[in-house]
C-alpha atoms as a PDB file:
ATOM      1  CA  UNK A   1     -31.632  14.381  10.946  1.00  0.00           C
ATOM      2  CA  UNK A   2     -28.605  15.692  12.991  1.00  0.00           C
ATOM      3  CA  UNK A   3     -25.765  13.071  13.033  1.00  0.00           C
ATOM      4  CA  UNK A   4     -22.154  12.680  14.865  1.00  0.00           C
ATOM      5  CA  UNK A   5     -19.614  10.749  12.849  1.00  0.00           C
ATOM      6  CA  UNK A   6     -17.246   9.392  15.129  1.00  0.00           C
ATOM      7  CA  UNK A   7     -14.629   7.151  14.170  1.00  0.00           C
ATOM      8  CA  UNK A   8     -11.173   7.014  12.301  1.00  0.00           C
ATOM      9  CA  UNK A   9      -9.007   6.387   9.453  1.00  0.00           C
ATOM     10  CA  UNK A  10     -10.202   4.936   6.023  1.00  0.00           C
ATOM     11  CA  UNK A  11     -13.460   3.815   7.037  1.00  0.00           C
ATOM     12  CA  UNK A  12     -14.812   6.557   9.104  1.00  0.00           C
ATOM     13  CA  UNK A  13     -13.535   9.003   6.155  1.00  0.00           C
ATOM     14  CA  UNK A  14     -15.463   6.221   4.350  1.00  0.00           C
ATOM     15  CA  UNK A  15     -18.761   6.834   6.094  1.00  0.00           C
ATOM     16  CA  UNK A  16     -18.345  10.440   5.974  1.00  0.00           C
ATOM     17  CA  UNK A  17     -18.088  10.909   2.465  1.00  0.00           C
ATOM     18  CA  UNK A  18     -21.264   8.696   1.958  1.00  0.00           C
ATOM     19  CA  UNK A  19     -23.040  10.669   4.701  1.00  0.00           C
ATOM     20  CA  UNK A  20     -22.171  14.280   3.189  1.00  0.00           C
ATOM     21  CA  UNK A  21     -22.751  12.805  -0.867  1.00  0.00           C
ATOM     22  CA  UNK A  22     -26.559  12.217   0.401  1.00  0.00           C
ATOM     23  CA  UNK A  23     -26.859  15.536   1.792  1.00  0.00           C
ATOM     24  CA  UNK A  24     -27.157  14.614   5.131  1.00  0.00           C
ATOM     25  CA  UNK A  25     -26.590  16.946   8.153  1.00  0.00           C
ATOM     26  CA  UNK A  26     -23.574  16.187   9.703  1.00  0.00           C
ATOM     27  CA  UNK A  27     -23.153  18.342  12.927  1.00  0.00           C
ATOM     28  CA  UNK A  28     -19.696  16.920  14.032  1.00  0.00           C
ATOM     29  CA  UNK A  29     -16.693  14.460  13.502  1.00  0.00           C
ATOM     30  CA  UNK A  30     -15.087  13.064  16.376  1.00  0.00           C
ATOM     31  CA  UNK A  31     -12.146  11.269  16.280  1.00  0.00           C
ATOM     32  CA  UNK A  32      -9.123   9.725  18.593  1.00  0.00           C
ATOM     33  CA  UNK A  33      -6.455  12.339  19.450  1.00  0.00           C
ATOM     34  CA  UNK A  34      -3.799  12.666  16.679  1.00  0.00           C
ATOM     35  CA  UNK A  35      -0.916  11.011  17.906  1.00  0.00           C
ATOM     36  CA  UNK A  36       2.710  12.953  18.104  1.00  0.00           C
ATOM     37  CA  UNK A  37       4.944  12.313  15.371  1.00  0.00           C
ATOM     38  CA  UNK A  38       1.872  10.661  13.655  1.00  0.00           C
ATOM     39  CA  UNK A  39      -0.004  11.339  10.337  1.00  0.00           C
ATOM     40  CA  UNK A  40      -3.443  13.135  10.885  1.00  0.00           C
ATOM     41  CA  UNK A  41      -6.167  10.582  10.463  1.00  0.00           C
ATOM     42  CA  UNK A  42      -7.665  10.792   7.153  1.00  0.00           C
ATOM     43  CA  UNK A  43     -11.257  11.128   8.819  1.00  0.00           C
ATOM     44  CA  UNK A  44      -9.559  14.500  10.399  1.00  0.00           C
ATOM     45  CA  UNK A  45      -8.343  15.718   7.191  1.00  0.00           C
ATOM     46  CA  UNK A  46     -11.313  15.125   5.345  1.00  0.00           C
ATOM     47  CA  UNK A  47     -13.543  16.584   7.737  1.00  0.00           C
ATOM     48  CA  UNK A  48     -11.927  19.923   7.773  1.00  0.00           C
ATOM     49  CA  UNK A  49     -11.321  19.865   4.293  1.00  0.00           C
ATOM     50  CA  UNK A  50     -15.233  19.999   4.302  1.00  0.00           C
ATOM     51  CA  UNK A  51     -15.583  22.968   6.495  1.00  0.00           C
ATOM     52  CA  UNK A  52     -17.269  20.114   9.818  1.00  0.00           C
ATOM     53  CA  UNK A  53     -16.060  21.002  13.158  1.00  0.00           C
ATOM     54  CA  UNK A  54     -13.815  17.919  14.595  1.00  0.00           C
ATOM     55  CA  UNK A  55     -13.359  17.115  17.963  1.00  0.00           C
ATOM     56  CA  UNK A  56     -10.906  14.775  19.599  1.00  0.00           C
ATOM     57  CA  UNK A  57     -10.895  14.335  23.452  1.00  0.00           C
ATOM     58  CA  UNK A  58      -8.523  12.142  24.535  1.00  0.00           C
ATOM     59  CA  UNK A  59     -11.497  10.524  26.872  1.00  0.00           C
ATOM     60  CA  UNK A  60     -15.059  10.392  26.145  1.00  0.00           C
ATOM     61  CA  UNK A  61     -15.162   9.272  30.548  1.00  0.00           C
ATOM     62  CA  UNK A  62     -15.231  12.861  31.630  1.00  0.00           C
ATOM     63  CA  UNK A  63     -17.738  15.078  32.293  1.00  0.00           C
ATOM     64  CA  UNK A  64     -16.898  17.764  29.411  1.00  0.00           C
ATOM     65  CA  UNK A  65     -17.200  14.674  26.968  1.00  0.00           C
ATOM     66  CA  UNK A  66     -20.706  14.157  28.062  1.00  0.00           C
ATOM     67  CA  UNK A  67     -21.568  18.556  27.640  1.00  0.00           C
ATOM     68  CA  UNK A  68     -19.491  18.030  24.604  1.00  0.00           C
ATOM     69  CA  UNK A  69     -21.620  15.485  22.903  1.00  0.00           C
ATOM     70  CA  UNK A  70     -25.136  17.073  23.991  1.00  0.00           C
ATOM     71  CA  UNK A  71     -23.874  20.668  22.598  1.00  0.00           C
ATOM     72  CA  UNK A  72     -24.218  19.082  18.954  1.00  0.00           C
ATOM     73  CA  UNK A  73     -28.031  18.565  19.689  1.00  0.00           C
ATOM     74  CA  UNK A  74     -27.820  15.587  17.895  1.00  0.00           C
ATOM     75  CA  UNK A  75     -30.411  12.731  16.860  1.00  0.00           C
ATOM     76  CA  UNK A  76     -28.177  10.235  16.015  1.00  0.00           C
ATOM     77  CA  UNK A  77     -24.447   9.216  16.931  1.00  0.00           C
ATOM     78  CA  UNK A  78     -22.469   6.966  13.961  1.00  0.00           C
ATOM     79  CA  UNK A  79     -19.876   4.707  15.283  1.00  0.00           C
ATOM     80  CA  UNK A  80     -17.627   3.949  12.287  1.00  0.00           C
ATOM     81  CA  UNK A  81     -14.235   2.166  13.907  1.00  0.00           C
ATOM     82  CA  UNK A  82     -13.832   3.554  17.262  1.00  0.00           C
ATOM     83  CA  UNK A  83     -11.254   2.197  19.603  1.00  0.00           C
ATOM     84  CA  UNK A  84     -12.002   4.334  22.776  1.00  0.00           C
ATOM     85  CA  UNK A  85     -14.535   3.736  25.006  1.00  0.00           C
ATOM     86  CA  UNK A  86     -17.643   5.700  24.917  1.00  0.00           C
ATOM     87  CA  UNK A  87     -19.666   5.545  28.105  1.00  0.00           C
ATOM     88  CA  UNK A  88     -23.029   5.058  28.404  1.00  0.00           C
ATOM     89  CA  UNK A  89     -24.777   8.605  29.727  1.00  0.00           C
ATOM     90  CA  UNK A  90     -22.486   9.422  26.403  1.00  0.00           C
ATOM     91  CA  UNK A  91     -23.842   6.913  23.540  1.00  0.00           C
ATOM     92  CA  UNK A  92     -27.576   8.078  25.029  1.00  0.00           C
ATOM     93  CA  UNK A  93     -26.580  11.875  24.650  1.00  0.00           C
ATOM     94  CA  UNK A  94     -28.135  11.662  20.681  1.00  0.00           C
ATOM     95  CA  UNK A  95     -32.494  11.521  20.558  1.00  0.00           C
ATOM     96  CA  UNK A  96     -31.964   8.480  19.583  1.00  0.00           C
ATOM     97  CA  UNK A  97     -28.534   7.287  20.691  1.00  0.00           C
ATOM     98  CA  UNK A  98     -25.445   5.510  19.057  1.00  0.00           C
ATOM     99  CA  UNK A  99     -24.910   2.582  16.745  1.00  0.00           C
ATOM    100  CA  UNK A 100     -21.528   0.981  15.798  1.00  0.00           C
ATOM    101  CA  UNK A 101     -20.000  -1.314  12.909  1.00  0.00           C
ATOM    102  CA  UNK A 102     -18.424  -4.392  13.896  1.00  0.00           C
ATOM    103  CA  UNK A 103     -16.350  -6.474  10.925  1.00  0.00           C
ATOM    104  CA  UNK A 104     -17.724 -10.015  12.419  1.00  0.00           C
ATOM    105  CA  UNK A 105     -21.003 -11.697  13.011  1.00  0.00           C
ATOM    106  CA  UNK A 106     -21.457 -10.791  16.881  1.00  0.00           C
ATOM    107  CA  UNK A 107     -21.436 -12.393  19.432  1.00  0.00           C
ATOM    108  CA  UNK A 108     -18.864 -14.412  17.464  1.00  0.00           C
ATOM    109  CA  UNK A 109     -15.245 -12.927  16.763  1.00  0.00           C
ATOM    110  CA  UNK A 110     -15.757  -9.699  19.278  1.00  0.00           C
ATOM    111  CA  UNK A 111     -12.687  -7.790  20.217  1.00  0.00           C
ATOM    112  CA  UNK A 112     -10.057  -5.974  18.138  1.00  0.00           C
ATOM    113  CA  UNK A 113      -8.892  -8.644  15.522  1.00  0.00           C
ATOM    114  CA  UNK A 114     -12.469  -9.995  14.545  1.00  0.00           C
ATOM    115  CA  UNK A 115     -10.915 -10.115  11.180  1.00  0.00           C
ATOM    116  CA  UNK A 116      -8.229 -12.538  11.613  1.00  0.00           C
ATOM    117  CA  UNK A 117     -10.091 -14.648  13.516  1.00  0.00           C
ATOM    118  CA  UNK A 118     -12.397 -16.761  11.401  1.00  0.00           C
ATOM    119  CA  UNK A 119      -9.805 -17.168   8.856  1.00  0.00           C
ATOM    120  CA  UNK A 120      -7.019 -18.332  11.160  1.00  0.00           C
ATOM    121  CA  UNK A 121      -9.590 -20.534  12.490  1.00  0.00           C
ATOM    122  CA  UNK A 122     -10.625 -22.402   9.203  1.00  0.00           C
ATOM    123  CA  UNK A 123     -14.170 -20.036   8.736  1.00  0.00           C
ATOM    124  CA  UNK A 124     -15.434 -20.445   5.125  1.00  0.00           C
ATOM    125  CA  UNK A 125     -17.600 -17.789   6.271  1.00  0.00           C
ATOM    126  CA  UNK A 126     -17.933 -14.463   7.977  1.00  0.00           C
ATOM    127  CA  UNK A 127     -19.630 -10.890   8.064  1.00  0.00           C
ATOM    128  CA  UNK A 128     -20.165  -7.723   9.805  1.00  0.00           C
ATOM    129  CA  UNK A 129     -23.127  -6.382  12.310  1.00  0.00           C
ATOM    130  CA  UNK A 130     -24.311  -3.191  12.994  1.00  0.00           C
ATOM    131  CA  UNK A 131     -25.175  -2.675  16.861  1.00  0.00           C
ATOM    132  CA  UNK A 132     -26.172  -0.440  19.915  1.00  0.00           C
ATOM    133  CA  UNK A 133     -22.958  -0.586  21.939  1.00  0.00           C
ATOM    134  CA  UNK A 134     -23.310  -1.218  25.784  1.00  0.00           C
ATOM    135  CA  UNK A 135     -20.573  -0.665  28.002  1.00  0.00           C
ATOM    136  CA  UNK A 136     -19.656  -4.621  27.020  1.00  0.00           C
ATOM    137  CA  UNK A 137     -16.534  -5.502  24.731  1.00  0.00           C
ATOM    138  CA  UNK A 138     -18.367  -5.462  21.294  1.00  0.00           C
ATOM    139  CA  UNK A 139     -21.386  -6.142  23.260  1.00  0.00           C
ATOM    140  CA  UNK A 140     -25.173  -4.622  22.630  1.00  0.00           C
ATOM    141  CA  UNK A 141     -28.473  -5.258  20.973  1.00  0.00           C
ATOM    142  CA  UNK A 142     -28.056  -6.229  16.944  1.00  0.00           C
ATOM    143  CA  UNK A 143     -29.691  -3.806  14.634  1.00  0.00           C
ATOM    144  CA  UNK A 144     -28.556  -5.788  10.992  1.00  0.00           C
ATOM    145  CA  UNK A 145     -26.038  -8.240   9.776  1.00  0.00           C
ATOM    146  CA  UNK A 146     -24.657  -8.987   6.421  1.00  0.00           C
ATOM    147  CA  UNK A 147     -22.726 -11.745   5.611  1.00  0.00           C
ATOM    148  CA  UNK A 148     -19.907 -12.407   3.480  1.00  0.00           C
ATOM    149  CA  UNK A 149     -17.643 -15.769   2.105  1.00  0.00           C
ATOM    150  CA  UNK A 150     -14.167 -16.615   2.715  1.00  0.00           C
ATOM    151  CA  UNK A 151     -12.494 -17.930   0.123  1.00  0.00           C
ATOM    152  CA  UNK A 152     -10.132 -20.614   0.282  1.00  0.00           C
ATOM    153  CA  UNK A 153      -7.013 -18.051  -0.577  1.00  0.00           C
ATOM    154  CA  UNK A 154      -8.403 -14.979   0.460  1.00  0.00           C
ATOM    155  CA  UNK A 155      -6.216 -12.953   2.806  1.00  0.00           C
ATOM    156  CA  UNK A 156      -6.642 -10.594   5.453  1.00  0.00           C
ATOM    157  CA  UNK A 157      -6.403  -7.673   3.170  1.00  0.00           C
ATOM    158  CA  UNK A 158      -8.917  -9.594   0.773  1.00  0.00           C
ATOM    159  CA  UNK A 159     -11.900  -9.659   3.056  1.00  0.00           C
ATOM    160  CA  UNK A 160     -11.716  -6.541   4.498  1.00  0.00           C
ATOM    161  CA  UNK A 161     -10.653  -4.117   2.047  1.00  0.00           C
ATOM    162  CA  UNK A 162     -12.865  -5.848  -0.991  1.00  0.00           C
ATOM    163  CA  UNK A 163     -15.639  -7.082   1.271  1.00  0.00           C
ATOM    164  CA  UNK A 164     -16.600  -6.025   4.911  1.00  0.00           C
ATOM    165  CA  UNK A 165     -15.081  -2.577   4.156  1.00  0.00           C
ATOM    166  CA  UNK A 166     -17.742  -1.615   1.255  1.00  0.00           C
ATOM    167  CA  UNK A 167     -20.364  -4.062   2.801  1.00  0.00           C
ATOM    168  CA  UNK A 168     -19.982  -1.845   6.070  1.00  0.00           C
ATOM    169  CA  UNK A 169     -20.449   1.416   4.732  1.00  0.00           C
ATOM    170  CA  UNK A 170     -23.183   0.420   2.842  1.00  0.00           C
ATOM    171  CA  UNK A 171     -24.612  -1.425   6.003  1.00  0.00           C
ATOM    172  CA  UNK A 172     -23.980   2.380   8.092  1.00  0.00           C
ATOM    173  CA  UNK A 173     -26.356   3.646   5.561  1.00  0.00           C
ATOM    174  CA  UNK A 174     -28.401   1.257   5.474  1.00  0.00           C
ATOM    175  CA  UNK A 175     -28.856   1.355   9.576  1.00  0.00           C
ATOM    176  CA  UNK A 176     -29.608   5.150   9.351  1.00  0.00           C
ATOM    177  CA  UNK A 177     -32.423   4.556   6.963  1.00  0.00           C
ATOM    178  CA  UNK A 178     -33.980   2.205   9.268  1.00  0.00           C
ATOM    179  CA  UNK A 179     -33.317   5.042  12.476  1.00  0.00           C
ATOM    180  CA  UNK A 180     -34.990   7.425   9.869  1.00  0.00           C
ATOM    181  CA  UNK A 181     -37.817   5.622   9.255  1.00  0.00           C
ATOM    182  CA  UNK A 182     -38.257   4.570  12.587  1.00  0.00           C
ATOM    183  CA  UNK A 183     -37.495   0.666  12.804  1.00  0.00           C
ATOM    184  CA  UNK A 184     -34.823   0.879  14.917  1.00  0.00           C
ATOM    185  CA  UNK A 185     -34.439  -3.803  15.300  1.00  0.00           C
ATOM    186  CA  UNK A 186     -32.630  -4.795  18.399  1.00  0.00           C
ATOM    187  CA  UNK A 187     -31.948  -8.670  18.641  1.00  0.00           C
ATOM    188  CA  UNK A 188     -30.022  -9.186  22.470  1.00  0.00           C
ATOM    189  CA  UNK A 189     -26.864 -11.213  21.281  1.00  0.00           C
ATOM    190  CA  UNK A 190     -26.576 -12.631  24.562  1.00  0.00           C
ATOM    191  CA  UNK A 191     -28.767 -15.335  23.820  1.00  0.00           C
ATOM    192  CA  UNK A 192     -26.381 -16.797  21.779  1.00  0.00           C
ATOM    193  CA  UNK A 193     -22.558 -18.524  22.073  1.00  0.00           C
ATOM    194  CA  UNK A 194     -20.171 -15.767  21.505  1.00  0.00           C
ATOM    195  CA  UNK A 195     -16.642 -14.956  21.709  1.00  0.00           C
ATOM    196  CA  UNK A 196     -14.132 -12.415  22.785  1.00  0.00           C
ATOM    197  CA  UNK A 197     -11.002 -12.804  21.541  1.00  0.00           C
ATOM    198  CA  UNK A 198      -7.911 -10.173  21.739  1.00  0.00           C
ATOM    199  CA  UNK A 199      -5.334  -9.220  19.616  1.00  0.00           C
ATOM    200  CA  UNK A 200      -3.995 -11.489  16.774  1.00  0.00           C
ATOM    201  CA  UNK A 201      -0.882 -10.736  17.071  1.00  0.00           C
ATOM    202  CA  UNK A 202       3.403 -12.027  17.335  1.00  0.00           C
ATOM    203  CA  UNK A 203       2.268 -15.391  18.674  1.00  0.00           C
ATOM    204  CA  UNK A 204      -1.103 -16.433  17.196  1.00  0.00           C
ATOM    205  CA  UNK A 205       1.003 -15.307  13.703  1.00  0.00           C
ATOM    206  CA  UNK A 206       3.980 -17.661  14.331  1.00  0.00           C
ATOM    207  CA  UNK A 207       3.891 -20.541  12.096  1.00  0.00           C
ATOM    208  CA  UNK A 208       4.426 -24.564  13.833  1.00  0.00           C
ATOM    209  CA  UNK A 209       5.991 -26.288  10.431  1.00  0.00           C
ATOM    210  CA  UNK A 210       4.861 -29.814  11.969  1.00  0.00           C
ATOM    211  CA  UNK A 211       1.137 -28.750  12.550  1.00  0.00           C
ATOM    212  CA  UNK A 212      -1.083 -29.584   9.490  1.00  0.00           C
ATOM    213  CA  UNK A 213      -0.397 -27.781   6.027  1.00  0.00           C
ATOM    214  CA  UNK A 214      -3.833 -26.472   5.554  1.00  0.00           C
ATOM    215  CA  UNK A 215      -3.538 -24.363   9.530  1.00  0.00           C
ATOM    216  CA  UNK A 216      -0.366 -23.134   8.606  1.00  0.00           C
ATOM    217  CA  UNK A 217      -1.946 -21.668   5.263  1.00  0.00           C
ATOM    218  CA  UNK A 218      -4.810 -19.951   7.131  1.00  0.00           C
ATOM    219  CA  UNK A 219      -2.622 -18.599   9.707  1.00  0.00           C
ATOM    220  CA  UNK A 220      -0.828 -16.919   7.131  1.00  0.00           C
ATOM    221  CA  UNK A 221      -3.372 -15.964   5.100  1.00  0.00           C
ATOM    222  CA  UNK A 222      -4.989 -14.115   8.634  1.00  0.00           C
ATOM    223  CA  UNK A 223      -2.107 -12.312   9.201  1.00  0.00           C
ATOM    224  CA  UNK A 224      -1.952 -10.774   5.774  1.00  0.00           C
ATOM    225  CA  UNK A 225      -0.987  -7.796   5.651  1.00  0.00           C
ATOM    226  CA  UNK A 226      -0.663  -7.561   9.354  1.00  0.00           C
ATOM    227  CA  UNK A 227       0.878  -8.671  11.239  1.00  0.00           C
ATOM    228  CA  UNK A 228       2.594 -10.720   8.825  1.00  0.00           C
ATOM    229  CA  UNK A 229       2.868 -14.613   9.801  1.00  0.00           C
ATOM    230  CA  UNK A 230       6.584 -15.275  11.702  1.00  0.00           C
ATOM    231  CA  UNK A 231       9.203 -18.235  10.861  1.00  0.00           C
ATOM    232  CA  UNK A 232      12.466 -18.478  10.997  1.00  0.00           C
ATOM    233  CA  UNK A 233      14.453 -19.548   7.463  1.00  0.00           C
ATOM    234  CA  UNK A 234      17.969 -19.778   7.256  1.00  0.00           C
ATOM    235  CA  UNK A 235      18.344 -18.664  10.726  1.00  0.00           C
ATOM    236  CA  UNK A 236      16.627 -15.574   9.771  1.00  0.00           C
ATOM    237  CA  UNK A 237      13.390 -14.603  11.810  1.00  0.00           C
ATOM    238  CA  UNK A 238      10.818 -13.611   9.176  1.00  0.00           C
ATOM    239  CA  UNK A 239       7.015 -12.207   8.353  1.00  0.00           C
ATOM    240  CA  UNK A 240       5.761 -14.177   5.460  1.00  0.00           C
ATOM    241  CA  UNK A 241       2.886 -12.425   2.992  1.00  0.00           C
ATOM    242  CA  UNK A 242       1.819 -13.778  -0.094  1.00  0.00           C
ATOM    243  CA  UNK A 243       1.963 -17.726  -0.174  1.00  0.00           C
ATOM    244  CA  UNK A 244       0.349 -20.660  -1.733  1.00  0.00           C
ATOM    245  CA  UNK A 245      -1.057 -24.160  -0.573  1.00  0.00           C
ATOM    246  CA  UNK A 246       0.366 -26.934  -1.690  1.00  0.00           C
ATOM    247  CA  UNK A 247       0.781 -30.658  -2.037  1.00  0.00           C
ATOM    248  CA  UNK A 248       3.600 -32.813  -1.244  1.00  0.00           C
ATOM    249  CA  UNK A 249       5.142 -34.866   1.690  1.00  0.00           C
ATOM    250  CA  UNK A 250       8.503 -34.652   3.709  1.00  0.00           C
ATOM    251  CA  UNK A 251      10.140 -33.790   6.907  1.00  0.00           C
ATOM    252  CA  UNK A 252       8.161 -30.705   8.478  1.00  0.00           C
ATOM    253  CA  UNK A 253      10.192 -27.395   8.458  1.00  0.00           C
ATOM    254  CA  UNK A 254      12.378 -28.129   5.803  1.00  0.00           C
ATOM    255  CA  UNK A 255      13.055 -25.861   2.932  1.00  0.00           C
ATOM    256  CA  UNK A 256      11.736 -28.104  -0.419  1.00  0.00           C
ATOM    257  CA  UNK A 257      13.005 -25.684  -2.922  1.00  0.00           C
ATOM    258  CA  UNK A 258      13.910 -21.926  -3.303  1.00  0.00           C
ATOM    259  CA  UNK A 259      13.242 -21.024  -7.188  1.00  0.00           C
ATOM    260  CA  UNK A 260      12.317 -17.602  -8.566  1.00  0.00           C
ATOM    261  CA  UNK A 261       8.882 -18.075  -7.645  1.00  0.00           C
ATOM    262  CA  UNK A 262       9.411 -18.430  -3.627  1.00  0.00           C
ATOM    263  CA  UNK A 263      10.860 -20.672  -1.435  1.00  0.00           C
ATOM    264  CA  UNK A 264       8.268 -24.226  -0.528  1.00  0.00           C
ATOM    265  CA  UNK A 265       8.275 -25.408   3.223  1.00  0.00           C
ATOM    266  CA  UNK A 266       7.372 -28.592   4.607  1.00  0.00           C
ATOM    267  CA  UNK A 267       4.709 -28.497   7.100  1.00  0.00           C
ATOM    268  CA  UNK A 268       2.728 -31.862   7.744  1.00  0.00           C
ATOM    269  CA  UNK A 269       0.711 -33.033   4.778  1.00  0.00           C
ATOM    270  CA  UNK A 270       2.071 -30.462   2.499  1.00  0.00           C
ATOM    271  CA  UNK A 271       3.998 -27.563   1.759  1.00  0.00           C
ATOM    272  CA  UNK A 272       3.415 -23.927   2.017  1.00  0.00           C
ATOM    273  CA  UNK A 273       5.172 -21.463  -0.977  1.00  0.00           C
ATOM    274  CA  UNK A 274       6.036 -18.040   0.382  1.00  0.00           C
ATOM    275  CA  UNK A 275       5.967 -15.994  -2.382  1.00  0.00           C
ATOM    276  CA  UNK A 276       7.016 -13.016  -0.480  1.00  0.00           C
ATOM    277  CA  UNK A 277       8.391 -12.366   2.913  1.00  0.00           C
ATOM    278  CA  UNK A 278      10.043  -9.549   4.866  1.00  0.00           C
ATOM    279  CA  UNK A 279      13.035 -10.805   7.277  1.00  0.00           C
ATOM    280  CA  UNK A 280      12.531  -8.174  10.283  1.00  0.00           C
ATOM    281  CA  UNK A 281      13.529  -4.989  10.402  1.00  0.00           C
ATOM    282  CA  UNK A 282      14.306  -4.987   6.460  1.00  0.00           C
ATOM    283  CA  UNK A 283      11.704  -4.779   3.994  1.00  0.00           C
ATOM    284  CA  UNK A 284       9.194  -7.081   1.896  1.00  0.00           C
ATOM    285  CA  UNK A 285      11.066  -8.611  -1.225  1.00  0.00           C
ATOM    286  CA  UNK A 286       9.906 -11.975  -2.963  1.00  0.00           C
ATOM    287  CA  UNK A 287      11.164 -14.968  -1.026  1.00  0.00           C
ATOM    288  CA  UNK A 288      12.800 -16.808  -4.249  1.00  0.00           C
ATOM    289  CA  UNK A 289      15.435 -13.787  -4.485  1.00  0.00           C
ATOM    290  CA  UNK A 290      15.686 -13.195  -0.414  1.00  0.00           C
ATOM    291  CA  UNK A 291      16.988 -17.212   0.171  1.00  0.00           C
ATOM    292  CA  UNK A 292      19.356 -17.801  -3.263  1.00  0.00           C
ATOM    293  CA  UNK A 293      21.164 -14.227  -2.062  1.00  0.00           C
END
């Protein structure tokens, strides 16, 4: 089977490497433009590195994407983190067309921070789907889903890099093995409540000290490693990382303590313990060390 790898950075490389360690024929690599002053993508390097022609059109809306994409005579397109749209005439090019990896259980958490979502909101649980993309936002018939936990101090980083990350690639696989063998499932997602929500980003990740302990803690733990929760200490605007839940009463948004494990914040119905923050524009240091200098 002829197969298009499009996608970028650690994941698509990801994909790739699982694609061309099963022997499979992969015909091209296609990837957002590279941009100036900016690091190759590490799907880029690693394609040419294997000797795969790589393409990277700064639009996929024109009509020398579409000839582009129906030169590889392909049977199958692999969506592994795209951000640019791909059009429909486009997605259809393949024999049998394009499926993508989403890191949430569509409908739910659709749009570009589907990660920091569920655990900003509370979720004790979330997952990732494999789908035919329409020309919706993270919209299209379900192929498979796999679901995953979130733990009560998992971050960001935690779920994705130790969970949905492997789960997806495994899933990709897994999707081209049902193509292959013909069961190509398509569930219409519509059916069900979704959401779209867009980027988690300064304000969702700036921390209320008088809501409710237990928010605060999940907005922080969402917006680890980015974008890094924001507070201000000591009249100092900061991104806090690591932390810890804890209890304890008081006036919300006062400092409790600063020791040499991290400085403990009121919030209401307990305290917070930033272990390590970065005041902005300077760099990440433990938060003990940062207050008592």
């Amino acid at each position: 089977m002829r197969i298009v790898v499009h996608g970028q950075q650690a994941f698509g490389k990801a994909v790739l490497e699982r694609l061309l360690e099963r022997g499979e024929d992969v015909v091209a690599v296609c990837c957002a433009p590279t941009k100036e002053g900016k690091p190759e993508d590490p799907l880029v390097e690693f394609a040419r590195e294997k000797g795969l022609p790589v393409h990277q059109p700064a639009s996929w809306k024109t009509p020398e994407a579409l000839e582009l994409m129906k030169s590889f005579n392909a049977d199958i397109c692999m969506m592994a983190y795209v951000l640019l749209f791909v059009p429909e005439e486009v997605r259809d090019a393949p024999t049998y067309g394009t499926f993508q990896y989403h890191p949430s259980l569509c409908p739910m958490h659709r749009g570009p921070s589907s990660i920091n979502w569920p655990i900003a909101m509370g979720s004790t649980m979330t997952g990732l789907s494999i789908f035919w993309p329409d020309d919706g936002l993270d919209e299209g018939p379900i192929m498979l889903q796999k679901t995953c936990e979130i733990g009560p101090d998992e971050t960001l980083g935690d779920v994705y890099f130790k969970k949905l990350f492997p789960m997806g690639v495994d899933a990709m696989i897994e999707g081209l093995e049902l193509v292959k063998a013909g069961v190509i499932i398509k569930h219409d997602q519509r059916l069900e409540d979704g959401s779209y929500e867009s980027w988690f980003g300064k304000d969702a990740a700036t921390i209320d000290w008088s809501k409710p302990a237990q928010e605060v803690y999940n907005i922080i733990r969402a917006a680890n490693p980015a974008p890094g929760a924001r507070a201000t200490i000591k009249d100092t605007e900061v991104q806090i990382y690591d932390s810890a839940l804890l209890e304890g009463d008081g006036t919300p948004g006062e400092v409790v303590s600063a020791t040499d494990e991290g400085i403990t914040m009121q919030a209401d119905g307990g305290r917070i313990l930033i272990k390590r923050l970065r005041p902005v524009g300077g760099d990440k240091q433990p938060a003990g060390a940062w207050y008592q200098g």
